[in-house]
N, C-alpha and C. Protein backbone atom coordinates (compact mmCIF):
# COMPACT_ATOMS: atom_id res chain seq x y z
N UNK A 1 9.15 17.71 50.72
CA UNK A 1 8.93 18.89 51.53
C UNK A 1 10.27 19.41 52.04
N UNK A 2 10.69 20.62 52.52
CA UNK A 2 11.56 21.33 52.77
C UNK A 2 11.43 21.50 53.78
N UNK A 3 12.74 20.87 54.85
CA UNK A 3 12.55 20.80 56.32
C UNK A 3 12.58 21.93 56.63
N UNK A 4 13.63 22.84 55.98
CA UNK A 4 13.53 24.73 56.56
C UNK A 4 14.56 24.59 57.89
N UNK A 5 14.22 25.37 58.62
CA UNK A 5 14.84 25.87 59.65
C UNK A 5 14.34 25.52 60.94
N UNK A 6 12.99 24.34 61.05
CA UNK A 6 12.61 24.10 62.11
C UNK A 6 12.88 22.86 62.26
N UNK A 7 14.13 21.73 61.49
CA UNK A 7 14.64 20.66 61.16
C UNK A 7 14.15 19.20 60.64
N UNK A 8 15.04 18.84 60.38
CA UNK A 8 14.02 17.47 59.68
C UNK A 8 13.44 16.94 60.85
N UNK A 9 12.45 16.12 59.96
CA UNK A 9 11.62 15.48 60.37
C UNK A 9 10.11 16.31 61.59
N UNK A 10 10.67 17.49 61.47
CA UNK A 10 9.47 18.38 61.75
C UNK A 10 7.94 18.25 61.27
N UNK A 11 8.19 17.80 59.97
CA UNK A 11 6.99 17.95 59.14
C UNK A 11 6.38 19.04 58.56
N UNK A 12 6.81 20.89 58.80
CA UNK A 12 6.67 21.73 58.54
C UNK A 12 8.22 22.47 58.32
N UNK A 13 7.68 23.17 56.83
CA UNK A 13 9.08 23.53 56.01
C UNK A 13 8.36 25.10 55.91
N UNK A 14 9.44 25.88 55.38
CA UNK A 14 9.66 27.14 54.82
C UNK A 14 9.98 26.94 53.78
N UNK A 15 9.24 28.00 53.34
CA UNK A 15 10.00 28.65 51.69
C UNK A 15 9.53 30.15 51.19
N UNK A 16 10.42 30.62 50.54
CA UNK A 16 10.74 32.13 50.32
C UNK A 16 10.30 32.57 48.81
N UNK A 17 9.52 33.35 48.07
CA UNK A 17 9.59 34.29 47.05
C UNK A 17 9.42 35.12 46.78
N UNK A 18 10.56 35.74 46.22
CA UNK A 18 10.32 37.02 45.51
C UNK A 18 9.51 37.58 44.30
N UNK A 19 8.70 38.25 44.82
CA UNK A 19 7.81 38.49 43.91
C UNK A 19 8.12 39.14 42.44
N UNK A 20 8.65 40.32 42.70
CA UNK A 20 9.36 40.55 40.91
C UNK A 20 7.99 41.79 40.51
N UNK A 21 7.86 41.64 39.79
CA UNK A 21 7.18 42.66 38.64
C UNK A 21 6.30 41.57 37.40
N UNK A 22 6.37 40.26 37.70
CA UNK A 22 5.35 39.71 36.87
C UNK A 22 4.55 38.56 36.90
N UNK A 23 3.40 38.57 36.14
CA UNK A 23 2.36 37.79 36.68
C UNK A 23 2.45 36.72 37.33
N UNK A 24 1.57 36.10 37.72
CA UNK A 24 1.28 34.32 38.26
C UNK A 24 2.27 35.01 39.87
N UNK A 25 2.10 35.76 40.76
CA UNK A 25 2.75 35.78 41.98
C UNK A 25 2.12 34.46 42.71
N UNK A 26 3.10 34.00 43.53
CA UNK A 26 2.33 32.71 44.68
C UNK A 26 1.65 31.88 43.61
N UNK A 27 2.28 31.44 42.13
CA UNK A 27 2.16 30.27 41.57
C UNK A 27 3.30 29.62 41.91
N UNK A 28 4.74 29.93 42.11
CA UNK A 28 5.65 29.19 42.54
C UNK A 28 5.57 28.62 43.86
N UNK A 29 3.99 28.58 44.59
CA UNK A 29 3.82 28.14 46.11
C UNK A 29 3.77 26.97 45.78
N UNK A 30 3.51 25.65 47.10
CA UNK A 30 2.83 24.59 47.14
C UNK A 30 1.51 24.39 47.58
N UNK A 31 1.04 23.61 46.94
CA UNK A 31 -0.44 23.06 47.04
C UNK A 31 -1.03 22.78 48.37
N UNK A 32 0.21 22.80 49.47
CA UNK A 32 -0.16 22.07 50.77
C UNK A 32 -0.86 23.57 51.58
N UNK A 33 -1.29 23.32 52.96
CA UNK A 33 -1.41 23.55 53.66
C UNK A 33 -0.74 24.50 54.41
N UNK A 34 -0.51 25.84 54.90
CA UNK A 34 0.30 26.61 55.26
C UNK A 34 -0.18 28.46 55.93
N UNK A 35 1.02 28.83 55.88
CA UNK A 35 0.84 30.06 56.38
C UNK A 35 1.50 30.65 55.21
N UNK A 36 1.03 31.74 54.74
CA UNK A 36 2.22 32.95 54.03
C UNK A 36 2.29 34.40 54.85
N UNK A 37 3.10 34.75 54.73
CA UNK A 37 3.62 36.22 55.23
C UNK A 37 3.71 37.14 53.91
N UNK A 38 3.11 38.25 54.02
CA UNK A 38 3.25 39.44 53.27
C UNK A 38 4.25 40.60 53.62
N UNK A 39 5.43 40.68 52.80
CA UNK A 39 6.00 41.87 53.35
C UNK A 39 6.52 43.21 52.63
N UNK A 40 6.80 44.47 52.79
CA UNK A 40 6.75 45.52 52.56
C UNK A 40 8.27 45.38 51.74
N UNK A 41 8.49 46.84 51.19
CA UNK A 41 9.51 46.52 50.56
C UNK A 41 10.74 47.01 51.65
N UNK A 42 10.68 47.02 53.24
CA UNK A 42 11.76 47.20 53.59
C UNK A 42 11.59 45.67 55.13
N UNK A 43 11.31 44.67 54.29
CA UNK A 43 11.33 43.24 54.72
C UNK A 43 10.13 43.14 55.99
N UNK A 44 9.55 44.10 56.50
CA UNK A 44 8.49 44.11 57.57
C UNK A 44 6.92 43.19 57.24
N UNK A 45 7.02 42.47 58.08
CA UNK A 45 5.53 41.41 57.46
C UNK A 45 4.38 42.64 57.72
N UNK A 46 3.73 42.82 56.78
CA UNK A 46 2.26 43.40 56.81
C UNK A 46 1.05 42.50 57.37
N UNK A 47 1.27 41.24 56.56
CA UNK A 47 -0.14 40.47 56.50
C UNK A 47 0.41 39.26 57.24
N UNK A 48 -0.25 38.42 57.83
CA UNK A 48 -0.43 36.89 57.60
C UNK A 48 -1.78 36.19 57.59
N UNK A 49 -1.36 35.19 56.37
CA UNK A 49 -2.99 34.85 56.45
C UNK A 49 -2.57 32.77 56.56
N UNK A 50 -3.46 32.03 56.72
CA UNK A 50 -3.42 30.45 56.68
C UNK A 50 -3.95 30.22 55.41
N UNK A 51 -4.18 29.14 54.93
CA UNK A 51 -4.56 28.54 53.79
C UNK A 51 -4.87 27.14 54.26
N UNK A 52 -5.44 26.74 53.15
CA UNK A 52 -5.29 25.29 53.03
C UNK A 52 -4.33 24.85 51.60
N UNK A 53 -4.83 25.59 51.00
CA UNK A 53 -3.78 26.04 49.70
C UNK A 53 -2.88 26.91 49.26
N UNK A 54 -1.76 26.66 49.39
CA UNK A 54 -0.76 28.61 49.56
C UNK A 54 -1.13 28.67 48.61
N UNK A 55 -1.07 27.75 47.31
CA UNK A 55 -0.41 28.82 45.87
C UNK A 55 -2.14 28.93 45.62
N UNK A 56 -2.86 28.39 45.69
CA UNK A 56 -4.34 28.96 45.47
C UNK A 56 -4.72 30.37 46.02
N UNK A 57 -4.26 30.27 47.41
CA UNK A 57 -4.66 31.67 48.52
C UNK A 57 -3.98 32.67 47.95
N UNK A 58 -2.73 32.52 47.93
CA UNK A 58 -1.46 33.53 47.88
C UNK A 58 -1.81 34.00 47.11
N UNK A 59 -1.74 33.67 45.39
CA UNK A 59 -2.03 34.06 44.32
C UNK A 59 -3.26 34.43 44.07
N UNK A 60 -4.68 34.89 44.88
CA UNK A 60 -5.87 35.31 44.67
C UNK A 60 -5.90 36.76 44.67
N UNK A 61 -4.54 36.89 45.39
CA UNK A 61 -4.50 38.40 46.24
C UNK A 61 -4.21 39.00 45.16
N UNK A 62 -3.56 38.46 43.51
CA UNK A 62 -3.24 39.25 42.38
C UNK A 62 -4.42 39.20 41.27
N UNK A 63 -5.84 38.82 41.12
CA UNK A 63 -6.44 38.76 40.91
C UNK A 63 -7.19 40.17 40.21
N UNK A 64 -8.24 39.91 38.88
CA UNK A 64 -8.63 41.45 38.69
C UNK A 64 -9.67 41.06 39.82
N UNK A 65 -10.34 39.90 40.27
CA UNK A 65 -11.66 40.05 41.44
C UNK A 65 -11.22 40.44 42.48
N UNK A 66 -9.73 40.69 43.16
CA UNK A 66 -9.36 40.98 43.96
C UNK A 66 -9.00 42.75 44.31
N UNK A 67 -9.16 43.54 43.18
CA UNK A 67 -9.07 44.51 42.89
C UNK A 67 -10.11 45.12 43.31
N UNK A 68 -11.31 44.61 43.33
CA UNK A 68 -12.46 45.33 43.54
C UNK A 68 -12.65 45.47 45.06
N UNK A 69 -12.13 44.71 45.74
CA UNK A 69 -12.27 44.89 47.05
C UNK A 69 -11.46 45.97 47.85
N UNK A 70 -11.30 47.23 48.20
CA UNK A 70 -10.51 48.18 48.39
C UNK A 70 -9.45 48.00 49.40
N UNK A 71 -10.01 46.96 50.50
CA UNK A 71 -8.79 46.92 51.67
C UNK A 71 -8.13 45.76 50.69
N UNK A 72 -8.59 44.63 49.82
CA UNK A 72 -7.51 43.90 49.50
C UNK A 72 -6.69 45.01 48.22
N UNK A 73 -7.14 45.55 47.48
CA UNK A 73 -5.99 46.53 46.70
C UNK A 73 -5.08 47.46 47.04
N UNK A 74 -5.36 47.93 48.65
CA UNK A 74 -4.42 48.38 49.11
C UNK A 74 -3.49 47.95 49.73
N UNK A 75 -3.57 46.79 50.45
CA UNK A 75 -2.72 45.71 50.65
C UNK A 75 -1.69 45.58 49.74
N UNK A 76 -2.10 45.13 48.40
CA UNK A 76 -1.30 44.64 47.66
C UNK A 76 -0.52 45.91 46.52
N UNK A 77 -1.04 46.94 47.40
CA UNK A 77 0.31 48.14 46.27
C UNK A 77 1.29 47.96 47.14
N UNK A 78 1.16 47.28 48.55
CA UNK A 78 2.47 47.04 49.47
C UNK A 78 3.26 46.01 49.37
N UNK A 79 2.83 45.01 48.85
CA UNK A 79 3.51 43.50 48.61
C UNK A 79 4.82 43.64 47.75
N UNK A 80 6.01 43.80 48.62
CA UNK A 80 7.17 43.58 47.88
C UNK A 80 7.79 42.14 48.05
N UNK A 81 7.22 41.33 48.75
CA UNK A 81 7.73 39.96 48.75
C UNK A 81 6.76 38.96 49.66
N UNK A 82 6.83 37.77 49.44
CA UNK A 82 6.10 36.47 49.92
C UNK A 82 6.66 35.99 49.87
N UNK A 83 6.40 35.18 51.51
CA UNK A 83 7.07 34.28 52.14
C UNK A 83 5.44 32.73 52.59
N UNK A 84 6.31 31.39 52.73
CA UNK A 84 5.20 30.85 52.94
C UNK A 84 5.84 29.83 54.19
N UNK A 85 5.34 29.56 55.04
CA UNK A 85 5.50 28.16 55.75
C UNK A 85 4.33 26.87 55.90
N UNK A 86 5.06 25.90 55.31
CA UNK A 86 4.65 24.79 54.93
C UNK A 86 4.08 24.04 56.14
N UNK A 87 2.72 23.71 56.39
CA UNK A 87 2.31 23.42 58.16
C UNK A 87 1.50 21.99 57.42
N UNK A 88 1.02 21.07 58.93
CA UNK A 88 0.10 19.97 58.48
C UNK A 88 -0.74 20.32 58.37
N UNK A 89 -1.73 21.33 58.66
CA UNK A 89 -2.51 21.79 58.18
C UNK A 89 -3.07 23.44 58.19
N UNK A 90 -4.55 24.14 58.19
CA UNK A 90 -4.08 25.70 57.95
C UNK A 90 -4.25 25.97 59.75
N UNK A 91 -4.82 25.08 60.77
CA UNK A 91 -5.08 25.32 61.71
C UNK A 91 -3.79 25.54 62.46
């Protein structure tokens, strides 16, 4: 795990990706437990949501089932980057 910026032995890490222009977004997450941040393309968080799974959660939001839902497709014509923090759990 990646102590991040809230120091070792914290037990909760950060980590950063850039999303890009191609598929599998928030497959480069971890499996654990966490928060991600959604942000615009001039670095402003839009969203935050918990998980129990980032790269499961994160990556749903690129989904064609996710398309059908109108507040989640508009959301995501805004997603210029994801961010995640690594927690013990989503609570």
């Amino acid at each position: 795990m990646n102590d991040g910026w809230l120091g070792a032995g914290s037990g909760i890490g950060f980590g950063c990706r850039a999303l890009g222009k191609t598929p599998g977004k928030g497959q480069g997450f971890p499996t654990t437990p966490g928060v991600y941040l959604m942000k615009d393309s001039q670095g402003r968080v839009i969203y935050v949501g918990k998980a129990v799974n980032l790269r499961s959660r994160a990556s749903s939001y690129f989904t064609a089932t996710a398309e059908v839902d109108r507040r989640t497709a508009d959301l995501v014509t805004e997603i210029a980057d994801l961010d995640y923090i690594e927690a013990e759990s989503e609570v």
